[in-house]
Protein backbone atom coordinates (compact mmCIF):
# COMPACT_ATOMS: atom_id res chain seq x y z
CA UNK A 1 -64.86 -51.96 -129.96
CA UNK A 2 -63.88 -50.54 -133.24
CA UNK A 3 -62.54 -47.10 -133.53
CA UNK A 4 -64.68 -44.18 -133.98
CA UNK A 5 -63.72 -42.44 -137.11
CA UNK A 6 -63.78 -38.49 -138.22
CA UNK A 7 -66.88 -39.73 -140.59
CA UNK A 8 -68.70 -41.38 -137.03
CA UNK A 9 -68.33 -37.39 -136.22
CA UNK A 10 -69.22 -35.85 -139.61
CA UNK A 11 -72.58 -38.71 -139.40
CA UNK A 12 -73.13 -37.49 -136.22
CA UNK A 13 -73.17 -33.82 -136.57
CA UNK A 14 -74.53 -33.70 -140.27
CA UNK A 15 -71.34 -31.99 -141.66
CA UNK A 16 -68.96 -33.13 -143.99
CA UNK A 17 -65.83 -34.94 -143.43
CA UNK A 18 -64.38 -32.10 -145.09
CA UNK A 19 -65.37 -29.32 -142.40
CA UNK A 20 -64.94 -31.73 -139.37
CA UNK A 21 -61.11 -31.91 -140.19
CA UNK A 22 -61.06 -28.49 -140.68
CA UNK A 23 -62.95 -28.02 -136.97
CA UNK A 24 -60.33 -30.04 -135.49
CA UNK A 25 -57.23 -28.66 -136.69
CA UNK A 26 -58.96 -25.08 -135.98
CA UNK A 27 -59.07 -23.97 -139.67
CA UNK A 28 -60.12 -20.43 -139.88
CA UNK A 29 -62.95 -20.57 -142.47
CA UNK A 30 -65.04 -22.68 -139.89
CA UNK A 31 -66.98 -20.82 -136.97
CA UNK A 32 -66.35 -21.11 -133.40
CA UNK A 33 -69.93 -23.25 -132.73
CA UNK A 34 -69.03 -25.58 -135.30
CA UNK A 35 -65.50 -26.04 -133.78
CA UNK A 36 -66.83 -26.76 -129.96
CA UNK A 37 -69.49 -28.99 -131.25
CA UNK A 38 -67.60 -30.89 -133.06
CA UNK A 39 -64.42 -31.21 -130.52
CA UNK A 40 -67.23 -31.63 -128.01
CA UNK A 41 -68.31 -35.01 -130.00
CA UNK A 42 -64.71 -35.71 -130.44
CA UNK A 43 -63.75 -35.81 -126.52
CA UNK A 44 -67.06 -37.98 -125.82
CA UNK A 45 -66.49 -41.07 -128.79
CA UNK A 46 -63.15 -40.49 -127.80
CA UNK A 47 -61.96 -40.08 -130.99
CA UNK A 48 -58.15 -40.12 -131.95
CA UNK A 49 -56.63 -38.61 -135.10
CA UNK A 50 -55.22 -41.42 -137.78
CA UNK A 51 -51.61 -39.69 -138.41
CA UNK A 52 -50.95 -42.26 -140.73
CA UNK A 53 -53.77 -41.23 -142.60
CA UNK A 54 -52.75 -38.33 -142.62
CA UNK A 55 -48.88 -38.42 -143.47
CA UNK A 56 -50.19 -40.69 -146.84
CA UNK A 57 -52.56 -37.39 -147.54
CA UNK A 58 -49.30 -34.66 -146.99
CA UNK A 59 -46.59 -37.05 -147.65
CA UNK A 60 -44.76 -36.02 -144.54
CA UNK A 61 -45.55 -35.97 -140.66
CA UNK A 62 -44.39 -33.93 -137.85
CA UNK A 63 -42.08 -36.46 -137.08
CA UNK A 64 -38.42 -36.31 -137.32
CA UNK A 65 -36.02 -38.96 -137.54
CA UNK A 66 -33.13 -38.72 -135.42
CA UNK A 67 -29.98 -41.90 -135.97
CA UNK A 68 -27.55 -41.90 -133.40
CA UNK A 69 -24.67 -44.34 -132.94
CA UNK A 70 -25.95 -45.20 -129.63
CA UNK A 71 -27.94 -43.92 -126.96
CA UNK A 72 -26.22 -45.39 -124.08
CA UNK A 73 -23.35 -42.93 -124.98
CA UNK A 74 -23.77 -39.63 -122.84
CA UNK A 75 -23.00 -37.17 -125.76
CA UNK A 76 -25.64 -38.60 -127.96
CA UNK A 77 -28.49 -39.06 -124.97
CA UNK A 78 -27.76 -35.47 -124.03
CA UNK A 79 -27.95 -34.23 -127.94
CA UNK A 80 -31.18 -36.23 -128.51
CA UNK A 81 -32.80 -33.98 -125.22
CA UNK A 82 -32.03 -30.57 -127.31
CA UNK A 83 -33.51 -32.18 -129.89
CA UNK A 84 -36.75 -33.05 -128.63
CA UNK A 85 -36.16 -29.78 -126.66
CA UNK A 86 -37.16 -27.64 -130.02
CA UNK A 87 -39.32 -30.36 -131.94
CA UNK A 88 -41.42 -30.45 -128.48
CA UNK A 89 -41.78 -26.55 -128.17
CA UNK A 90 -42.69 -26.41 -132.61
CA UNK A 91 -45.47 -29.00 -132.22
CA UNK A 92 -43.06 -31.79 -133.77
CA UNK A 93 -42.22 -35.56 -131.98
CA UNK A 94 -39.50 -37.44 -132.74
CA UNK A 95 -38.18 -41.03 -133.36
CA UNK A 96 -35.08 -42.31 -132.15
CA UNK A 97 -33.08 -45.39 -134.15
CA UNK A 98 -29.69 -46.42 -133.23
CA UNK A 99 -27.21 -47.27 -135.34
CA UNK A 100 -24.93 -49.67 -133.06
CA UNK A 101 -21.97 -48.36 -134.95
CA UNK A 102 -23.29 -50.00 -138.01
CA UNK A 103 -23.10 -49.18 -141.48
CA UNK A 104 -25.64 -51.78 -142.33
CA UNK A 105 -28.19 -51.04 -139.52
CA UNK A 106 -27.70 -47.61 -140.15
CA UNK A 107 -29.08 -47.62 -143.58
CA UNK A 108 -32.47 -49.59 -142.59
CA UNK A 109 -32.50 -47.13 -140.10
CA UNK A 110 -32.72 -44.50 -142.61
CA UNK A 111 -35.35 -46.68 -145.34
CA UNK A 112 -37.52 -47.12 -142.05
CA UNK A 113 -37.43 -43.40 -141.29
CA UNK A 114 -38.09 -42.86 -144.84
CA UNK A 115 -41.01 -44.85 -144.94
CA UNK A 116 -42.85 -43.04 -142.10
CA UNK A 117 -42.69 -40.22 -143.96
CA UNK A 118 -40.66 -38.17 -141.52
CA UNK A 119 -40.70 -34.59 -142.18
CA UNK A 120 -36.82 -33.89 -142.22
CA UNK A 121 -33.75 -36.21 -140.61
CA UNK A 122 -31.05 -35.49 -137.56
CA UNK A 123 -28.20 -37.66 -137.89
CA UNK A 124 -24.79 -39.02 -136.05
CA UNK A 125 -23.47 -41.13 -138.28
CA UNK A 126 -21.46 -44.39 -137.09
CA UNK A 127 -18.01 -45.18 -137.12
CA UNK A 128 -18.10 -47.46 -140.32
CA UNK A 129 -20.13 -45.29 -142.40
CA UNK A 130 -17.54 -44.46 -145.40
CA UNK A 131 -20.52 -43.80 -147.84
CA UNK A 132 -23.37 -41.36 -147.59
CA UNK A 133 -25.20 -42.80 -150.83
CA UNK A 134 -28.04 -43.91 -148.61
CA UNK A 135 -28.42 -39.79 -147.37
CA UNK A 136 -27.99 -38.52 -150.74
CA UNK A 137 -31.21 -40.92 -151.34
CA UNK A 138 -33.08 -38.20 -148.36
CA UNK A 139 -31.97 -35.14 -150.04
CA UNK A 140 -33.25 -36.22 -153.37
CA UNK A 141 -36.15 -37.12 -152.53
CA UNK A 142 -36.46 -33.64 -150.87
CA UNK A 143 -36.56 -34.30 -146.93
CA UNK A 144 -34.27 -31.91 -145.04
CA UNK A 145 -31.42 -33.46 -143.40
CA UNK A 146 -28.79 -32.16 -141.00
CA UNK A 147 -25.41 -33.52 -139.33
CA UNK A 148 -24.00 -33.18 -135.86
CA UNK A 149 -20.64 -34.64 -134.23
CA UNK A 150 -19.99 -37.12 -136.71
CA UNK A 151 -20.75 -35.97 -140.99
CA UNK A 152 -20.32 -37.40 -144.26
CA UNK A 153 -18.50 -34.74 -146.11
CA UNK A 154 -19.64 -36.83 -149.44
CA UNK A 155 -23.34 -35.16 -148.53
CA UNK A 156 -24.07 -31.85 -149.11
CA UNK A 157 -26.13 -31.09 -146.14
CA UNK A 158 -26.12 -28.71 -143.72
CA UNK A 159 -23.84 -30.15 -140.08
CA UNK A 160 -23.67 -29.03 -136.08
CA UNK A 161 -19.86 -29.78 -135.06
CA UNK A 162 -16.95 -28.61 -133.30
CA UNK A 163 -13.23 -27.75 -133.86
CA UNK A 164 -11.92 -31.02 -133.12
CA UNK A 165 -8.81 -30.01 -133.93
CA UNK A 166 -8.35 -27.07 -132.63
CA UNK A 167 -9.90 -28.89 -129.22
CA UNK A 168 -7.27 -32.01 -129.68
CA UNK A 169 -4.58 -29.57 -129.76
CA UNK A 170 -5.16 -27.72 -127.41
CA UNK A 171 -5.99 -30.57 -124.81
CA UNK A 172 -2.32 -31.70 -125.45
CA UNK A 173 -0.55 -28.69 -125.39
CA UNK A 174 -2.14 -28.48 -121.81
CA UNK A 175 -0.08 -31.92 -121.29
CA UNK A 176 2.68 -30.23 -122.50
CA UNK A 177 2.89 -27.00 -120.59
CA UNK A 178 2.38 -29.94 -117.53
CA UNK A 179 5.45 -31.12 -118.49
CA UNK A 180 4.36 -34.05 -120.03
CA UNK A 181 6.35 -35.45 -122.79
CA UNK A 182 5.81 -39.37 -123.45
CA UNK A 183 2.54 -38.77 -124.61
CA UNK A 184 0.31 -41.64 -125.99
CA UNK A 185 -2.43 -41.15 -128.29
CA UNK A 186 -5.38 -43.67 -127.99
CA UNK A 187 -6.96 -43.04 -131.67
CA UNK A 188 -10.53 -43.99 -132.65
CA UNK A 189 -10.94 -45.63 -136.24
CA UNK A 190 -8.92 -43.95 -139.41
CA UNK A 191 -11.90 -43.77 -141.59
CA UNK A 192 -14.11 -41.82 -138.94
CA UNK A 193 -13.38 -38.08 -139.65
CA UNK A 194 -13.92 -36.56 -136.13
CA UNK A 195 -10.69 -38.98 -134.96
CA UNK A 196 -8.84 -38.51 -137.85
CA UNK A 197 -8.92 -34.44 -137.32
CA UNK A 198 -8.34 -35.01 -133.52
CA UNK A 199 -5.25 -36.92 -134.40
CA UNK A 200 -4.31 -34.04 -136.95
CA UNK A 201 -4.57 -31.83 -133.41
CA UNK A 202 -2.42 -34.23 -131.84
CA UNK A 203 0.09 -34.21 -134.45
CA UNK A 204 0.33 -30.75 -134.44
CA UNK A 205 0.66 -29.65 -130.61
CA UNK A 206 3.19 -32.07 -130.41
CA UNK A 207 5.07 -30.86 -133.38
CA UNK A 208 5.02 -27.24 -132.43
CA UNK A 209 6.57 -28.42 -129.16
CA UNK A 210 9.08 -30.42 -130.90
CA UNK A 211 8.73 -33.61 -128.89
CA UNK A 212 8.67 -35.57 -132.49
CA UNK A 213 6.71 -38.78 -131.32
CA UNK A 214 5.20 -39.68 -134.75
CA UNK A 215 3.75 -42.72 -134.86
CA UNK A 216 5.22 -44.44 -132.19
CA UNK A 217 2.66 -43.53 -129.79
CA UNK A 218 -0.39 -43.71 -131.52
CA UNK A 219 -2.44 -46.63 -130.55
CA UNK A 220 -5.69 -47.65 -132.99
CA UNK A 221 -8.89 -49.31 -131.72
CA UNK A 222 -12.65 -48.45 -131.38
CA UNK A 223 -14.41 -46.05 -129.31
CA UNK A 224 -15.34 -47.70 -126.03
CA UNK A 225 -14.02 -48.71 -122.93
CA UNK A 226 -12.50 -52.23 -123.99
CA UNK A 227 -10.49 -50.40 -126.71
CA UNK A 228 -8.99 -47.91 -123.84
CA UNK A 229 -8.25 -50.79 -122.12
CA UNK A 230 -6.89 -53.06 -124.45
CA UNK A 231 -4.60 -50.17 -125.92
CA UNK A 232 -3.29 -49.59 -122.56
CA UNK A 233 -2.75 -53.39 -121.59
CA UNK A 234 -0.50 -53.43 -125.13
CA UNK A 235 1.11 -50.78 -123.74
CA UNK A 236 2.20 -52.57 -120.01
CA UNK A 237 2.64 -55.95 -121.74
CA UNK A 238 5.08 -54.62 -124.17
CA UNK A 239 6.89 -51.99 -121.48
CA UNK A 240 6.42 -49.25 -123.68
CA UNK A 241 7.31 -46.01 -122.15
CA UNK A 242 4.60 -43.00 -121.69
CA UNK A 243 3.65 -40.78 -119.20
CA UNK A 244 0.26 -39.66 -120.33
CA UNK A 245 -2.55 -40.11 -122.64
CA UNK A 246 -4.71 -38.32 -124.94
CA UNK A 247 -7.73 -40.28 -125.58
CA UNK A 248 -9.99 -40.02 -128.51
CA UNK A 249 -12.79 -39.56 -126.34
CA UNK A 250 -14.06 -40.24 -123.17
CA UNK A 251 -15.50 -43.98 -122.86
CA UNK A 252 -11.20 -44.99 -124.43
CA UNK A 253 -10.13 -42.55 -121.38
CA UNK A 254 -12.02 -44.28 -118.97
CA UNK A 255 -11.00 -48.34 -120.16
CA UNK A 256 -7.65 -46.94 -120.02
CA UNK A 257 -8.17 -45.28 -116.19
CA UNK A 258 -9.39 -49.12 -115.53
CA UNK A 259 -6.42 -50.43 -116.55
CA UNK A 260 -3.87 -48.27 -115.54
CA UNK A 261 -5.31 -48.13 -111.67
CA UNK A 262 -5.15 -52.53 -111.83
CA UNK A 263 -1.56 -51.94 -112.31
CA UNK A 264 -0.77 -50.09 -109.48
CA UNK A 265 -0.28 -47.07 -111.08
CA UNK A 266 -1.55 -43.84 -109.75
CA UNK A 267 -3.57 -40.68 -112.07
CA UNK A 268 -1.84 -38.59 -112.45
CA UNK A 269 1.78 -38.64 -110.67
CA UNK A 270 2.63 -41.73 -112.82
CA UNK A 271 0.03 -41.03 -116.07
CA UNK A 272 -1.77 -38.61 -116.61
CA UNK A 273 -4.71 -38.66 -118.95
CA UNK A 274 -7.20 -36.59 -120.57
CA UNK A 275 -10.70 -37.34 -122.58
CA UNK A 276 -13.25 -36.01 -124.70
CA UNK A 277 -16.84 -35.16 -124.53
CA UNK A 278 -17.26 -34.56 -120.95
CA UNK A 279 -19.37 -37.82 -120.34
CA UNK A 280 -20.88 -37.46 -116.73
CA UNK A 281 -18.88 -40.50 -115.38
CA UNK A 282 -15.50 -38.14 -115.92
CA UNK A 283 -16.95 -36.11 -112.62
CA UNK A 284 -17.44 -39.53 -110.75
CA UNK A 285 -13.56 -41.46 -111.49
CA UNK A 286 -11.30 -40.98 -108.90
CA UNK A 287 -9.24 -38.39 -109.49
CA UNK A 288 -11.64 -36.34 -111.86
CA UNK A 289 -11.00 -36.88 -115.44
CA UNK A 290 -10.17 -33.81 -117.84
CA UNK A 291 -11.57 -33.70 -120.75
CA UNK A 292 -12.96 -31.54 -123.58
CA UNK A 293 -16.15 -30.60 -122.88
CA UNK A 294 -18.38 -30.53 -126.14
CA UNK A 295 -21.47 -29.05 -126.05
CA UNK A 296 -24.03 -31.86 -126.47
CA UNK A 297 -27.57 -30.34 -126.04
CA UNK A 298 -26.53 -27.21 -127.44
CA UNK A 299 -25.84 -29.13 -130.53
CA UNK A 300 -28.83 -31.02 -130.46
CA UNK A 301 -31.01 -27.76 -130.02
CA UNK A 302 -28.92 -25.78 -132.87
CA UNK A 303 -29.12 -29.50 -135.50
CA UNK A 304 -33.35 -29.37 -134.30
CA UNK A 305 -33.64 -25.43 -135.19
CA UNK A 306 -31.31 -25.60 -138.37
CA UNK A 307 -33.81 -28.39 -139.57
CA UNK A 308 -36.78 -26.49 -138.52
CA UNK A 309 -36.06 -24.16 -140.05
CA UNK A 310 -35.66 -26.07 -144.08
CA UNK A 311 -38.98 -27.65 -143.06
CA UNK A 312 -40.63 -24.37 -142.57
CA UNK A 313 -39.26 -22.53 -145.23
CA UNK A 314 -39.94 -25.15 -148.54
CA UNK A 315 -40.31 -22.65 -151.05
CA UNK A 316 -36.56 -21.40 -149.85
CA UNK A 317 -33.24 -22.22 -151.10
CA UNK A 318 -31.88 -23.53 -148.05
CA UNK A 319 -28.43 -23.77 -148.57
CA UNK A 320 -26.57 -26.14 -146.32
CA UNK A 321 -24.40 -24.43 -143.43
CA UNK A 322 -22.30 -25.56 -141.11
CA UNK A 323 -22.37 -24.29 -137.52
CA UNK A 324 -19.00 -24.47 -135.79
CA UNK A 325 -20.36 -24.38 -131.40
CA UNK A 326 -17.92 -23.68 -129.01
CA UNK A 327 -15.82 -26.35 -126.82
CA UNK A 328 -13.66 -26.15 -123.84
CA UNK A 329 -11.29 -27.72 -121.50
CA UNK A 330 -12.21 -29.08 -118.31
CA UNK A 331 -9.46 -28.83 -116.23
CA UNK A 332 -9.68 -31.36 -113.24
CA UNK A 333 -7.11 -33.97 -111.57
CA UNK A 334 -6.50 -36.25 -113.80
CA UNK A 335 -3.73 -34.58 -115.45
């Protein structure tokens, strides 16, 4: 059966097409009668608003895009809830692509989103994303955009992050005052600012303490579970002494835990080891993993109303600002 349309109403009811979209998105010019008859109509024929229709008429939707690395992760899954969080309770839906750490997908990612007409864009970007030319094309073509966790400082948009390295160093000077002093550094990639500036925290704690490890005991890879792993089998193979580990975050922490535990080595009387996110697995390991807890749906929320709030306010200047949330330490028995 085909679809009933808003001119099937308008036919119906002997009103315009004109006042029967008015009716339905209650427009104040048209009276309340006019209103129930036609939603009335619109309930029976079970009729269902075109939003594509409509986005080609405004140019934009209440949609927003959201591009995450990937949704399996635990940080991202728990920023995309505050997201939807706010765009549920302002009458906005969103759409969720994934980037799977790729530059390439991530900019067809951002053409699709463009293409649907989105009314403003949330993004994480991914770990090989040295170029923001691809946002730059969203801000001039005037659709709000905003950062969290991972930015392009080449795009002059507004961002949700942390102190990452205030949080790396003070995870390690925590090693430190543990009495910790062979300690290893499992470092997410070089380009990817969020590790760079928690290996600038690293650096630092472990300066200030005068331990002078350099480079020695830095160990590059990716950010998941294989590259904890790997880093730490490099580590037994070649018999290179540490006693603990700062990983770059908490999927690296918990390949390493895997590894170290297949050796025979106990958490954290032979290594200790601490993370970064607070991913719920670092409650389940055995012993409990500490790790810096960043705020995930917080950011979300704050990234959803910092949007919101550009989309709302057009006519505005909207300059871009950076909100700097909170994170802490979460102290458990893993180091």
């Amino acid at each position: 059966m085909k679809p009933k349309t808003l001119s099937d109403i308008a036919k119906e009811l002997n009103l315009s097409p004109s006042t029967v979209s008015r009716a339905l998105n209650n427009h104040p010019d048209i009276n309340q009668n006019t209103k129930e008859l036609v939603n009335n109509l619109a309930r029976e024929i079970g009729f269902m608003p075109n939003p594509i229709a409509r986005s080609l008429r405004k140019n934009s939707t209440s949609t927003i895009g959201v591009i995450v690395p990937e949704i399996k992760h635990d940080f991202f899954a728990s920023a995309i809830s505050g997201i939807e969080e706010i765009a549920y309770h302002s009458g906005y839906t969103i759409i969720v692509c994934q980037s799977n750490e790729s530059y390439e997908r991530e900019v067809i990612n951002t053409k699709a989103l463009i293409n649907h007409r989105v009314a403003g864009m949330i993004v994480s970007i991914s770990q090989a994303t040295q170029n923001g030319e691809h946002f730059n094309e969203l801000i001039r073509r005037g659709i709000p955009l905003i950062f969290f966790d991972r930015v392009c400082r080449d795009v002059n948009a507004g961002k949700v992050i942390i102190d990452d390295k205030k949080s790396a160093y003070n995870a390690v000077s925590y090693l430190i005052d543990k009495g910790y002093k062979r300690i290893a550094h499992f470092a997410g990639p070089e380009t990817l600012e969020i590790c760079s500036l928690r290996q600038s925290g690293y650096f630092e704690a472990c300066r200030d303490a005068n331990l002078g490890l350099g480079e020695s005991l830095i160990f590059y890879g990716g950010l998941h579970e294989n590259d904890g792993y790997a880093s730490m089998e490099k580590i037994l193979k070649e018999n290179i002494h540490i006693d603990s580990i700062f990983a770059v975050n908490d999927p690296v922490a918990v390949g390493a835990f895997q590894k170290i535990r297949e050796a025979g080595l106990k958490i954290p009387d032979d290594i200790g080891i601490i993370g970064f996110s607070n991913n719920n697995i670092t409650n389940l390991v055995d012993p409990p993993l500490t790790t810096v807890n960043q705020p995930s749906f917080e950011m979300g929320k704050k990234a959803a109303e910092m949007l919101l709030g550009i989309i709302n306010n057009p006519g505005g200047k909207n300059e871009p600002v950076t909100q700097i949330l909170d994170a802490e330490l979460i102290i458990r028995r893993s180091a």
